[in-house]
Protein backbone atom coordinates (compact mmCIF):
# COMPACT_ATOMS: atom_id res chain seq x y z
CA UNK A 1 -19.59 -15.39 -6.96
CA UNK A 2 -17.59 -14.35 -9.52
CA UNK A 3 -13.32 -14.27 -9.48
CA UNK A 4 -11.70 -10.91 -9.78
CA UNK A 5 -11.00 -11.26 -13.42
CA UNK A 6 -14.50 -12.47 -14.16
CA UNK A 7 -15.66 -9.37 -12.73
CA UNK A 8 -13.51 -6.61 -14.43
CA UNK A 9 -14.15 -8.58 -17.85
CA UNK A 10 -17.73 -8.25 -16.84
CA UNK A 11 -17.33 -4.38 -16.36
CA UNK A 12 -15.13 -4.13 -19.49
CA UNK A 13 -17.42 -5.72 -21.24
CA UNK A 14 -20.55 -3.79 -20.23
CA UNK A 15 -18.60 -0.67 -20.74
CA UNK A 16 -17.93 -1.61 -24.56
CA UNK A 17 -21.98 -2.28 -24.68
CA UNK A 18 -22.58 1.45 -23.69
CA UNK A 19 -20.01 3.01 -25.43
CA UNK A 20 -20.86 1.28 -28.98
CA UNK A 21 -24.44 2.84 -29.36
CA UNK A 22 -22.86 6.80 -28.19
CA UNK A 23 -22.68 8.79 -31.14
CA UNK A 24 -19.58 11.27 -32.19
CA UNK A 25 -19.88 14.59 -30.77
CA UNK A 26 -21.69 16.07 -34.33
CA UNK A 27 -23.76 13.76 -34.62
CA UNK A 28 -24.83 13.91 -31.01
CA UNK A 29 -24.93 18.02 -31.66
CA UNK A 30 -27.63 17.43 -34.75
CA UNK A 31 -29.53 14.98 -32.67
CA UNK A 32 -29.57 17.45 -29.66
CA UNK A 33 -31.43 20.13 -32.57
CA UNK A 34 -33.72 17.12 -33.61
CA UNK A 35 -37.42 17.62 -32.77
CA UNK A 36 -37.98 13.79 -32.50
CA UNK A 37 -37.66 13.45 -28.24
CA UNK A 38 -36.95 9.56 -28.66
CA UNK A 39 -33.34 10.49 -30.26
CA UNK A 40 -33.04 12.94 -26.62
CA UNK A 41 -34.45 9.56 -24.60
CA UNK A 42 -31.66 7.15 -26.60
CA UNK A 43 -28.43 9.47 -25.55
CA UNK A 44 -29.65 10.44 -22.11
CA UNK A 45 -30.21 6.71 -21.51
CA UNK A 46 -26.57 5.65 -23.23
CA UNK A 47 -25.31 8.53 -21.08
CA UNK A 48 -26.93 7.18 -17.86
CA UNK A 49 -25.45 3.89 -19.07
CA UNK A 50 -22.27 4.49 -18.97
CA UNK A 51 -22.14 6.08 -15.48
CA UNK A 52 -23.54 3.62 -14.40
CA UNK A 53 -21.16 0.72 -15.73
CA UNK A 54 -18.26 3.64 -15.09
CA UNK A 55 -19.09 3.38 -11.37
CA UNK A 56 -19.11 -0.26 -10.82
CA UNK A 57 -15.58 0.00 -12.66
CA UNK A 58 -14.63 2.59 -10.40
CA UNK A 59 -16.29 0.67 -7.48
CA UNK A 60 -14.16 -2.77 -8.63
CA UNK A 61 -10.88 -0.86 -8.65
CA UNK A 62 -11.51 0.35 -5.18
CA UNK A 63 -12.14 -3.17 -4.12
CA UNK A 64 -8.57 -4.28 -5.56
CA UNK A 65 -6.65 -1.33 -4.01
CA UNK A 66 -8.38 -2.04 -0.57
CA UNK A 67 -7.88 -6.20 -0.78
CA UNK A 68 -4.15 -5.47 -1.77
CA UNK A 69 -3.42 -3.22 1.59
CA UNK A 70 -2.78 -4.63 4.32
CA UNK A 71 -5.85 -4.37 7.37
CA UNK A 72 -4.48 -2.22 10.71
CA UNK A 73 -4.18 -5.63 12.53
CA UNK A 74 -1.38 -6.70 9.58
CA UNK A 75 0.12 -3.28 9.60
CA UNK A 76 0.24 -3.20 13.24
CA UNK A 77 2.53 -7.22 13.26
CA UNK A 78 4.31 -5.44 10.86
CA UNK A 79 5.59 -2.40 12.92
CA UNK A 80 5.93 -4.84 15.66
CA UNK A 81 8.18 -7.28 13.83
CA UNK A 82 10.18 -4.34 12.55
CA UNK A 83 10.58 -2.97 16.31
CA UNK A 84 11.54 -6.50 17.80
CA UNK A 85 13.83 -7.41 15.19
CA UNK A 86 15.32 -3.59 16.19
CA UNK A 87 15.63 -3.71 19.59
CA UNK A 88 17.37 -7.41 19.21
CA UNK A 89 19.84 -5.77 17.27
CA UNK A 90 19.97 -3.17 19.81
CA UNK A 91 20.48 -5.26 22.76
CA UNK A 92 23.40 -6.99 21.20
CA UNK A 93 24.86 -3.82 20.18
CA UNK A 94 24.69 -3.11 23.85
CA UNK A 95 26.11 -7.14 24.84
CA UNK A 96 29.14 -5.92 22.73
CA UNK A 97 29.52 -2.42 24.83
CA UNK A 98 28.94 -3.70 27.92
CA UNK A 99 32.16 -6.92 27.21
CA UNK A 100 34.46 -4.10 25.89
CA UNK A 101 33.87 -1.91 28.79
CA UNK A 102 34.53 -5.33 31.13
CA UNK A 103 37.78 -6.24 29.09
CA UNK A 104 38.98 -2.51 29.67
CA UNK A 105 38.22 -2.45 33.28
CA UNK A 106 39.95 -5.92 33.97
CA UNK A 107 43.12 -4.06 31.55
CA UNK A 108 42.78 -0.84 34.02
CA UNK A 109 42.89 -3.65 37.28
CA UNK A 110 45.49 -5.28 35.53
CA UNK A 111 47.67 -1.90 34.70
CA UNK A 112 46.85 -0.56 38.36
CA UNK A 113 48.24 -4.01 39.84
CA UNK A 114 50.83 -3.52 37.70
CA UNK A 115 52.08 -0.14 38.75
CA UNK A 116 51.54 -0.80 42.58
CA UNK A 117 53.49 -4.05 42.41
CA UNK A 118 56.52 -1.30 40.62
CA UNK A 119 55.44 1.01 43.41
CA UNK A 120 56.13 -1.21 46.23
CA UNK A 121 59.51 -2.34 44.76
CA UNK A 122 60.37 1.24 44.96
């Protein structure tokens, strides 16, 4: 099996071979009004050609774009990863509520002790 590379020089390459023999757009018009049928056989089978080494181009890309995205099972420990690491930072956002609503309870105790000591001095 051939690596990546290998392969798109091979479809570069077999591109180049059917594009060489294709003929400018006159010349391809005066061979269209030619009565000889092997000059209609020669750009009908350069045309078929090049579709053909145009798909497995096409077909090569494709295979890059898919390989470089990541499968539903990676996308998936992804989205996970992204939620734990979330909900961690979550949870100690709550930690820190939940201590600053102790500290201001024991300074509400504290206050309340405070004023019924006055109170019973009174």
């Amino acid at each position: 099996m051939q690596s990546p590379k290998e392969d798109m020089v091979a479809c570069v390459k077999a591109l180049e071979d059917v594009l060489l023999p294709c003929l400018p757009a006159r010349e391809l018009q005066a061979i269209d009004r030619s009565p000889h049928p092997s000059h209609h056989i020669d750009v009908e089978r350069h045309a078929r050609d090049f579709m053909d080494a145009a798909k497995k181009l096409q077909l090569y890309f494709l295979g890059l774009q898919r390989e470089d995205q990541p499968t539903s099972a990676e996308q998936l420990k992804q989205e996970i990863g992204v939620m734990e690491e979330e909900l961690n930072i979550k949870t100690e956002i709550i930690k820190k509520h939940e201590r600053l609503i102790q500290s201001w309870k024991k300074e509400l105790k504290d206050q309340l002790n405070k004023h019924n000591t006055e109170l019973q001095k009174v």
